[in-house]
N, C-alpha and C. Protein backbone atom coordinates (compact mmCIF):
# COMPACT_ATOMS: atom_id res chain seq x y z
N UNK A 1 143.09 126.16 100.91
CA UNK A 1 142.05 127.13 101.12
C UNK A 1 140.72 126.63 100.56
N UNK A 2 141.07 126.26 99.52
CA UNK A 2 139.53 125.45 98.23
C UNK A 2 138.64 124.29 99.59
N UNK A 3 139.85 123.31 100.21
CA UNK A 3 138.90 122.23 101.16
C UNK A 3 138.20 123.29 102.40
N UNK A 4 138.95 124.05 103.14
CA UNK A 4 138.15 124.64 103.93
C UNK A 4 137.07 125.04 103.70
N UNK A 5 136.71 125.65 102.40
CA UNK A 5 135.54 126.99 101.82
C UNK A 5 134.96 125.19 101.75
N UNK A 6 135.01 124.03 101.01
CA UNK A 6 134.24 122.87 100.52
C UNK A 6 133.96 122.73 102.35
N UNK A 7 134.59 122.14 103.06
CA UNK A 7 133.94 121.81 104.30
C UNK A 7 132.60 122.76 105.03
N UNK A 8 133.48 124.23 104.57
CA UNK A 8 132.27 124.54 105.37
C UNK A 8 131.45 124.68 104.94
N UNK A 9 130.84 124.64 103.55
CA UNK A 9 129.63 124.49 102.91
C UNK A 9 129.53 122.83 103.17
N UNK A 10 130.01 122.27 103.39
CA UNK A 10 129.41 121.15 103.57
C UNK A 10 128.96 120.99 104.92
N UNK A 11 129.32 121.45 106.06
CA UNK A 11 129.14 121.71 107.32
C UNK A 11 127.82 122.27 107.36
N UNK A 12 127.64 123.67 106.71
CA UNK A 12 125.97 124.52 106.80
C UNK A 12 125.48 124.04 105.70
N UNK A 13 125.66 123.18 104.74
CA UNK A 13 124.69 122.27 104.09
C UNK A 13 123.82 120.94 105.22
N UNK A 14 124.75 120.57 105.81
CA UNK A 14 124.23 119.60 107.31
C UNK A 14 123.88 119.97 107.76
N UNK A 15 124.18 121.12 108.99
CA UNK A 15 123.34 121.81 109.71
C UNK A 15 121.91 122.33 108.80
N UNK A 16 121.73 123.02 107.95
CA UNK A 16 120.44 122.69 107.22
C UNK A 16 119.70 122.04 107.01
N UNK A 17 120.24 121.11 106.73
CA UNK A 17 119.01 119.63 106.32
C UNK A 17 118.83 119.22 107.63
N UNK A 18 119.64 119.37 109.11
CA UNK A 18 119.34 118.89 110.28
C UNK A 18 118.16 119.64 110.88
N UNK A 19 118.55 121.17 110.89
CA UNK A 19 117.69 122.04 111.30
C UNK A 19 116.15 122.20 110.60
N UNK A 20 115.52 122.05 109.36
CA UNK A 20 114.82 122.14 108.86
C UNK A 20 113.35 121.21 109.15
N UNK A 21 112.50 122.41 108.74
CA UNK A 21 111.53 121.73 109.77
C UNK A 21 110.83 120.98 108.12
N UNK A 22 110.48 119.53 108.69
CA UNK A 22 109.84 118.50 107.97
C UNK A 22 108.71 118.83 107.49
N UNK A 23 108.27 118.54 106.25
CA UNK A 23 106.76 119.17 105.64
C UNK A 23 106.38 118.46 105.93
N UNK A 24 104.16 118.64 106.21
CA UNK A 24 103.25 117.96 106.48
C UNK A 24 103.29 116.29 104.71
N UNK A 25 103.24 115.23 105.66
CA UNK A 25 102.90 114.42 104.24
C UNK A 25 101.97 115.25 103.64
N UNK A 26 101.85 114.76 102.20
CA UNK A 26 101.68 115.05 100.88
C UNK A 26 99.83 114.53 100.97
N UNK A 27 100.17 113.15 101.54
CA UNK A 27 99.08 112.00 101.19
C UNK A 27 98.32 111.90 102.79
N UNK A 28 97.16 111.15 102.66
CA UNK A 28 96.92 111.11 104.21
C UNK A 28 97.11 110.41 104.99
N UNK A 29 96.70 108.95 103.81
CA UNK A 29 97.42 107.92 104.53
C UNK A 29 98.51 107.87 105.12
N UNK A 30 99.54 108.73 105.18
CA UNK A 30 100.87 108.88 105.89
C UNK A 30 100.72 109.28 107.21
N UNK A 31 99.65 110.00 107.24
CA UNK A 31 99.07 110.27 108.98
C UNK A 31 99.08 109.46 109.77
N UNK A 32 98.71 107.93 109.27
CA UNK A 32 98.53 107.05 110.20
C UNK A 32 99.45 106.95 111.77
N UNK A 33 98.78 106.11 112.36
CA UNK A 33 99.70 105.82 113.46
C UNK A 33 100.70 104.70 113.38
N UNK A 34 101.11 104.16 113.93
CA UNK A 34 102.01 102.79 113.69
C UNK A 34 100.92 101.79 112.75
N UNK A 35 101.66 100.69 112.33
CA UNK A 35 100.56 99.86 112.44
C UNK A 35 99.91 98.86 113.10
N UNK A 36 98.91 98.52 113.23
CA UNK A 36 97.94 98.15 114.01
C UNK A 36 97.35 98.89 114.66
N UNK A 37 97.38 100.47 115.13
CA UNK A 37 96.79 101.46 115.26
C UNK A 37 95.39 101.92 114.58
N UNK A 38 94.27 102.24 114.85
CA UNK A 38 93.73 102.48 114.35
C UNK A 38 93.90 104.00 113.65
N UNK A 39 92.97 104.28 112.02
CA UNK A 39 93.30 105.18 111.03
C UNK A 39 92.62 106.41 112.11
N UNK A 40 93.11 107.39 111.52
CA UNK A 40 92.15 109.10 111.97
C UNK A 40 90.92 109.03 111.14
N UNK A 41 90.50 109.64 111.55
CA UNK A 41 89.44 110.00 110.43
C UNK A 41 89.37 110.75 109.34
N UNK A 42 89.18 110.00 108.57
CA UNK A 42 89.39 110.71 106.98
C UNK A 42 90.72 109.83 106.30
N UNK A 43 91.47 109.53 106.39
CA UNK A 43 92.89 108.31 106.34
C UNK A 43 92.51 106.81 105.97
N UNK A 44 93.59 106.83 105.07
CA UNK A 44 93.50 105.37 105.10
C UNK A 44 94.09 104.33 105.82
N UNK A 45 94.32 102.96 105.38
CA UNK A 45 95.24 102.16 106.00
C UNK A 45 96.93 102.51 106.28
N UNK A 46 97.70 101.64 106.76
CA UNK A 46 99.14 102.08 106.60
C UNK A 46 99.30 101.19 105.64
N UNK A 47 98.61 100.04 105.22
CA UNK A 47 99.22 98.96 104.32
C UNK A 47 98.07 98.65 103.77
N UNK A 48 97.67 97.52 102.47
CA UNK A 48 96.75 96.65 102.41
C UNK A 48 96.69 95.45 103.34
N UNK A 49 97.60 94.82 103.95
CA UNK A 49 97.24 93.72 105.01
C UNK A 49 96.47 94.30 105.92
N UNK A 50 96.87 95.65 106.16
CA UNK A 50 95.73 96.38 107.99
C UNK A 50 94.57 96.34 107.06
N UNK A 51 94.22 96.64 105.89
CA UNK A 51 92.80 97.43 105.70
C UNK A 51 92.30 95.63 105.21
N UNK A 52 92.44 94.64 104.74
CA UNK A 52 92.30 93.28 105.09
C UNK A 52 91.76 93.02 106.20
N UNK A 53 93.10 93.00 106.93
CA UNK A 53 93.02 92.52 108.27
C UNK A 53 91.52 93.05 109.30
N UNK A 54 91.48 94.42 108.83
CA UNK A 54 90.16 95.77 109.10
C UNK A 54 88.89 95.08 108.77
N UNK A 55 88.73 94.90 107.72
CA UNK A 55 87.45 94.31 107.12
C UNK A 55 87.15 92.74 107.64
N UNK A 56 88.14 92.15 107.68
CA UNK A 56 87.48 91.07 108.25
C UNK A 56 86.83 91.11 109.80
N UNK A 57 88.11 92.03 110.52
CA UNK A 57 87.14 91.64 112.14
C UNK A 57 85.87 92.61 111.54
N UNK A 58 85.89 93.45 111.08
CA UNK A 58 84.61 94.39 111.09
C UNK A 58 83.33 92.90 110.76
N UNK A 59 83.46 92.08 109.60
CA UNK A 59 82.81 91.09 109.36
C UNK A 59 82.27 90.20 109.90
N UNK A 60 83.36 90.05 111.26
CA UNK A 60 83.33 88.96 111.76
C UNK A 60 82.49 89.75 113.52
N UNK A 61 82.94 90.51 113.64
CA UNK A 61 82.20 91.46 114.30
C UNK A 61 80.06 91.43 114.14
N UNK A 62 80.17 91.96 113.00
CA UNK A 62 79.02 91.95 112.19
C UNK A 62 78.25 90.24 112.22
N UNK A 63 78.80 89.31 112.06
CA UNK A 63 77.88 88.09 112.07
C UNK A 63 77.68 87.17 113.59
């Protein structure tokens, strides 16, 4: 009787964490899109290599 009552709380413990709707990130940078995507506005990089990688064409752009 004890495993049944354990399964099925373990059953609507799963279905819970399946069903539950995901909170907005915390941070903004998490907004991003993939990477190599460009940021939204207001966001940062997804990594330090993109925001690198960012500044140089902007540089290289620029001269």
């Amino acid at each position: 009787m004890a495993d049944k009552a354990f399964e099925h709380k373990e059953w609507e413990r799963r279905l819970a964490l399946k069903n539950r709707k995901v909170p907005d990130p915390s941070l903004p940078v998490y907004r991003n899109g993939d990477c190599g995507e460009k940021s939204q506005p207001g966001t940062g990089y997804c990594s330090p290599e993109c925001r690198v990688g960012a500044e140089r064409l902007v540089r290289a752009d620029n001269s």
